[in-house]
Structures are given as C-alpha cells and as structure tokens.
C-alpha atoms as a PDB file:
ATOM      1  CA  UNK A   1       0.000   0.000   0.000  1.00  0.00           C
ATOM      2  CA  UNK A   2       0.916   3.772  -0.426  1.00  0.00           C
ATOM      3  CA  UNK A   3       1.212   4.539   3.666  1.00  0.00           C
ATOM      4  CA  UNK A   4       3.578   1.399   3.344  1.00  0.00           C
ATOM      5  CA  UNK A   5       5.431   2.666   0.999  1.00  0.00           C
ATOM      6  CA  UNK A   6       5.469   6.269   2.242  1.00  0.00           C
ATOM      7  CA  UNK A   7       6.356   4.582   5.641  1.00  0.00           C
ATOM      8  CA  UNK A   8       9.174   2.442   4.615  1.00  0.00           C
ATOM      9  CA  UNK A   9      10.489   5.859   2.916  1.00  0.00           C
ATOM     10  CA  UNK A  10      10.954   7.950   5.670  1.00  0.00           C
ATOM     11  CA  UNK A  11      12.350   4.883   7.543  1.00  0.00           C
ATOM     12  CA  UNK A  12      15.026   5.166   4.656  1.00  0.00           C
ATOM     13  CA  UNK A  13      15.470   8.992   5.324  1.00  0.00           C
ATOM     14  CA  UNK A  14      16.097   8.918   9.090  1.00  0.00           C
ATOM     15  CA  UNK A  15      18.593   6.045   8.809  1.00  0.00           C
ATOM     16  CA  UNK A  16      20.203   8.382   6.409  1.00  0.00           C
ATOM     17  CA  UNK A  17      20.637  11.103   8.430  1.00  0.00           C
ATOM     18  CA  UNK A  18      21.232   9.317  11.410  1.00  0.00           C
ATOM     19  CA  UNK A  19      24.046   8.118   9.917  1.00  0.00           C
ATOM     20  CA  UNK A  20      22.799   4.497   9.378  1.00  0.00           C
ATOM     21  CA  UNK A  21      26.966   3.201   9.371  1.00  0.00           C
ATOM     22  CA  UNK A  22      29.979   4.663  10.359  1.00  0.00           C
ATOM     23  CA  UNK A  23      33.341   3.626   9.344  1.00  0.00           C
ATOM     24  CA  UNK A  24      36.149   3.465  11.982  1.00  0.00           C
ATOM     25  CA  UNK A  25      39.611   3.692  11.130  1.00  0.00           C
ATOM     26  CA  UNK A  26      43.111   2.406  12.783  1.00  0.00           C
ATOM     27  CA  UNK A  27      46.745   3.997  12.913  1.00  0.00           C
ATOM     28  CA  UNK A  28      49.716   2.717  14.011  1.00  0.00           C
ATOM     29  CA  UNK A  29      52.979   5.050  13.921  1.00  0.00           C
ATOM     30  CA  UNK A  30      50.459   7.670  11.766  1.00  0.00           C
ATOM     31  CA  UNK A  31      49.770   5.137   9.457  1.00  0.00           C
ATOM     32  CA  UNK A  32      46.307   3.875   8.312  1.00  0.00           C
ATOM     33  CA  UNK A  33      46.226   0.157   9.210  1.00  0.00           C
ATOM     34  CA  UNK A  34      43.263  -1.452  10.743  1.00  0.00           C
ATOM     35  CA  UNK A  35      39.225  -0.380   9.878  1.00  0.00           C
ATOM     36  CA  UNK A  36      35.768  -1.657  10.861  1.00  0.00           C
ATOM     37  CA  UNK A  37      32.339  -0.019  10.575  1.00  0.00           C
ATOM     38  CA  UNK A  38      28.946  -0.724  11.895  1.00  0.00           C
ATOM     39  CA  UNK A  39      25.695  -0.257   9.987  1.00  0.00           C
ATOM     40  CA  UNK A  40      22.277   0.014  12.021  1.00  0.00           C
ATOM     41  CA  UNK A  41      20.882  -1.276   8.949  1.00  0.00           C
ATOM     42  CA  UNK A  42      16.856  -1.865  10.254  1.00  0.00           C
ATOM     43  CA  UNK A  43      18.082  -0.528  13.570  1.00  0.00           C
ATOM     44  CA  UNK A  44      20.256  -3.469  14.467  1.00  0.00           C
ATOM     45  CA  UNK A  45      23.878  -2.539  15.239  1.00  0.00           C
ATOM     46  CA  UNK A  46      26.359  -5.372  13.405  1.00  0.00           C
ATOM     47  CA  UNK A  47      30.088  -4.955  12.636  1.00  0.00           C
ATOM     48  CA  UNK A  48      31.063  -5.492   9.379  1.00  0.00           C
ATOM     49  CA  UNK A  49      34.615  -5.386   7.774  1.00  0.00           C
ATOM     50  CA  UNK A  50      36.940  -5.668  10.515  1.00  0.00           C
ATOM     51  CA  UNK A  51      40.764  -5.892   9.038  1.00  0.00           C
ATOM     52  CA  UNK A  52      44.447  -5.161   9.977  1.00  0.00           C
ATOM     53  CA  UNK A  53      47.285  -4.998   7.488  1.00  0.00           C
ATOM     54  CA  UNK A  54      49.590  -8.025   8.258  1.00  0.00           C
ATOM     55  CA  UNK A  55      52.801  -6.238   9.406  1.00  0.00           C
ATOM     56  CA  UNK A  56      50.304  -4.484  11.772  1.00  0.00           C
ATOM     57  CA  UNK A  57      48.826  -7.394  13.556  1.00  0.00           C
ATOM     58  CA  UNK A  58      48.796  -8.470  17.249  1.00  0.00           C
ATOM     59  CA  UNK A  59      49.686  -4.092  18.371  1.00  0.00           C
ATOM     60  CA  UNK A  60      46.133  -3.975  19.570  1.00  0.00           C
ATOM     61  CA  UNK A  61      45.170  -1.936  16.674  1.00  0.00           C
ATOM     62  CA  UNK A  62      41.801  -3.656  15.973  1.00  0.00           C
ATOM     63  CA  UNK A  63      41.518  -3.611  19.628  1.00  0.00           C
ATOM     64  CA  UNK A  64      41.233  -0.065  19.887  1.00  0.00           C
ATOM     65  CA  UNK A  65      39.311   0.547  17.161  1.00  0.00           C
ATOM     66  CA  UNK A  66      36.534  -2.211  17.899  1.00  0.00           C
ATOM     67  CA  UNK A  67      36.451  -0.701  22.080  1.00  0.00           C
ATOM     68  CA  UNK A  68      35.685   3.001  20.197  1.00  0.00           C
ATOM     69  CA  UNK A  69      32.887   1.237  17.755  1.00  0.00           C
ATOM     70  CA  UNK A  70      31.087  -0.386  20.526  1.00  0.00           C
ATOM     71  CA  UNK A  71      31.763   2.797  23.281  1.00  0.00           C
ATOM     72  CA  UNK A  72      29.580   5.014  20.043  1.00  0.00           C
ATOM     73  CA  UNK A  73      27.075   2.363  19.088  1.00  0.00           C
ATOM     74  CA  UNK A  74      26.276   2.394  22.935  1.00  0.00           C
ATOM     75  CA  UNK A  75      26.907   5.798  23.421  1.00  0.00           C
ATOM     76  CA  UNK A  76      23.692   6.046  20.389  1.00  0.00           C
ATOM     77  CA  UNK A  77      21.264   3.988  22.734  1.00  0.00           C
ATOM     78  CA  UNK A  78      21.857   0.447  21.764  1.00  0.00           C
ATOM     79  CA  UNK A  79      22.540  -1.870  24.648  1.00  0.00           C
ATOM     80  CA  UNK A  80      23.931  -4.456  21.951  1.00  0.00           C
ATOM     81  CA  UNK A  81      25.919  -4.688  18.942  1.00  0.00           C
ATOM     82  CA  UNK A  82      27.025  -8.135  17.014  1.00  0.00           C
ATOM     83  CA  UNK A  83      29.863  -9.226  14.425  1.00  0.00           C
ATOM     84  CA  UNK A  84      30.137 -11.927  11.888  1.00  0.00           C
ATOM     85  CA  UNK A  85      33.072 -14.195  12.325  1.00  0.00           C
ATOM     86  CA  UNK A  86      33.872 -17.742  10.631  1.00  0.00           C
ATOM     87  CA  UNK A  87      34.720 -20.555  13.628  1.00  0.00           C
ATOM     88  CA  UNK A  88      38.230 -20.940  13.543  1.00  0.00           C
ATOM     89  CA  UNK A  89      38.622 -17.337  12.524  1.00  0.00           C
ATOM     90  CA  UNK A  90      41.552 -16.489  14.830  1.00  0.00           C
ATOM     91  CA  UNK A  91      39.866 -13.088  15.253  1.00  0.00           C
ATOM     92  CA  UNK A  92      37.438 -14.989  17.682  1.00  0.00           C
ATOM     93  CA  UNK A  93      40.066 -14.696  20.139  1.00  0.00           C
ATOM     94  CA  UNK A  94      40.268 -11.004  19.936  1.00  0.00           C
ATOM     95  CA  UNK A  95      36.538 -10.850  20.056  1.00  0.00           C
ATOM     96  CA  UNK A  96      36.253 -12.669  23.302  1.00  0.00           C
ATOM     97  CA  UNK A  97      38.737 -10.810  25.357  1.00  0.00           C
ATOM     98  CA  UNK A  98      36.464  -7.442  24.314  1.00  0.00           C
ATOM     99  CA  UNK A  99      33.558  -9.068  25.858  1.00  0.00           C
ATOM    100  CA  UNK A 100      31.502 -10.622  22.691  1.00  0.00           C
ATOM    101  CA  UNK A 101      30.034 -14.196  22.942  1.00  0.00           C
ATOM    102  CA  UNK A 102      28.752 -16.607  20.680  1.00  0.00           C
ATOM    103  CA  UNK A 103      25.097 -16.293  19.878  1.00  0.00           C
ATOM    104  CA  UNK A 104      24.729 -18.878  17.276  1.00  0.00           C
ATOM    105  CA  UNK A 105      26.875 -21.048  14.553  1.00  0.00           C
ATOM    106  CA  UNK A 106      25.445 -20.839  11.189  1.00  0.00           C
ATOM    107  CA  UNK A 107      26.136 -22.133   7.749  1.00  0.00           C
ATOM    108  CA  UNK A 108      26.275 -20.765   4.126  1.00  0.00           C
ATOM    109  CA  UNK A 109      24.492 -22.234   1.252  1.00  0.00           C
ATOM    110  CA  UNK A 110      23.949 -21.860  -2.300  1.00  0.00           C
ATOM    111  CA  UNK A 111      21.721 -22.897  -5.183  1.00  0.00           C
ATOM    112  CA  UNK A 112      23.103 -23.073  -8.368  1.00  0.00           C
ATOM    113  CA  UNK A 113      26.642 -22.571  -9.756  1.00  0.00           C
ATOM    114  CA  UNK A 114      28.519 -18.535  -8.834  1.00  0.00           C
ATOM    115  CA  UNK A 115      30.728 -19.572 -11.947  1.00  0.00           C
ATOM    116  CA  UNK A 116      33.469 -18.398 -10.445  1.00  0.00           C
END
C-alpha cells in the first residue's frame, strides 16, 4: 500500500541522516592500518569489515578501534551490537577478550553454480 510505501520511505530517510553506518579507522605510527564499521541497517547494530594490514597485527590496533565502535554504538542507545566471524577465525580470540560471545553457529548455502 501507499502509507507502506510512504512509511518504509521515511524509515530510509532517518537512517540516512542518522548516519545508518559509520566507518572506523586504525593507525599505528600515523599510518592507516586497521578499519571496521557498523551499519544500524533496520536498527540493528552489526560490525562489518573488521581488518588489519599483516605487518600491523597483534599491536592492539583492531583492539582499539573495535572498544571506540562499541563505546559510540552504545553511546547512540543500543545496549547491543554483534559481528560476523567464521569458527576458527583467529579473530574470535580477539573478540572474546572485548567481551563478545557466541550467539549462534550458522552455515552458508547456495543454489546453483557462482561460476566463479
């Protein structure tokens, strides 16, 4: 219907201008090295992206940059946020000593052939 529509449009328009995702960016020694942003994509606050450069690894970089992510998206009124993360990902460590905990394991499918 048209208030649907009209609805789902200024839905659109406020996550817009309330900045719907933020990108966060690392330095080490000046240097841009580590990034991660969140999206409040249909108001729920996930982490997407999160990478260091090699050479820069294990200088608490991501660290940093994943404690200011989570400070804002609380600081905006969320009481939550969440990240994607393959098991096994050695990342998971990192995650656990900032306080995240598995909420589910999931798998990936497809249908057809990606002809990659």
């Amino acid at each position: 219907t048209l208030d649907h529509v009209l609805a789902r449009g200024r839905e659109r328009w406020d996550e817009q201008n309330a900045r719907w995702y933020q990108y966060y960016l690392g330095r080490l020694r000046g240097e841009p090295v580590s990034g991660a942003y969140v999206s409040l994509w249909e108001r729920v606050p996930t982490i997407y992206g999160v990478a260091t450069m090699p050479p820069a690894r294990k200088h608490g970089v991501a660290g940093h940059v994943l404690r200011l992510l989570v400070r804002d998206t609380l600081e905006m009124g969320f009481a939550w946020t969440c990240l994607y993360v393959a098991v096994g990902n050695p990342a998971e460590l990192l995650y656990k000593s900032l306080g995240f905990t598995p909420l589910l394991e999931q798998s990936t499918y497809q249908w057809g052939d990606p002809h990659w």
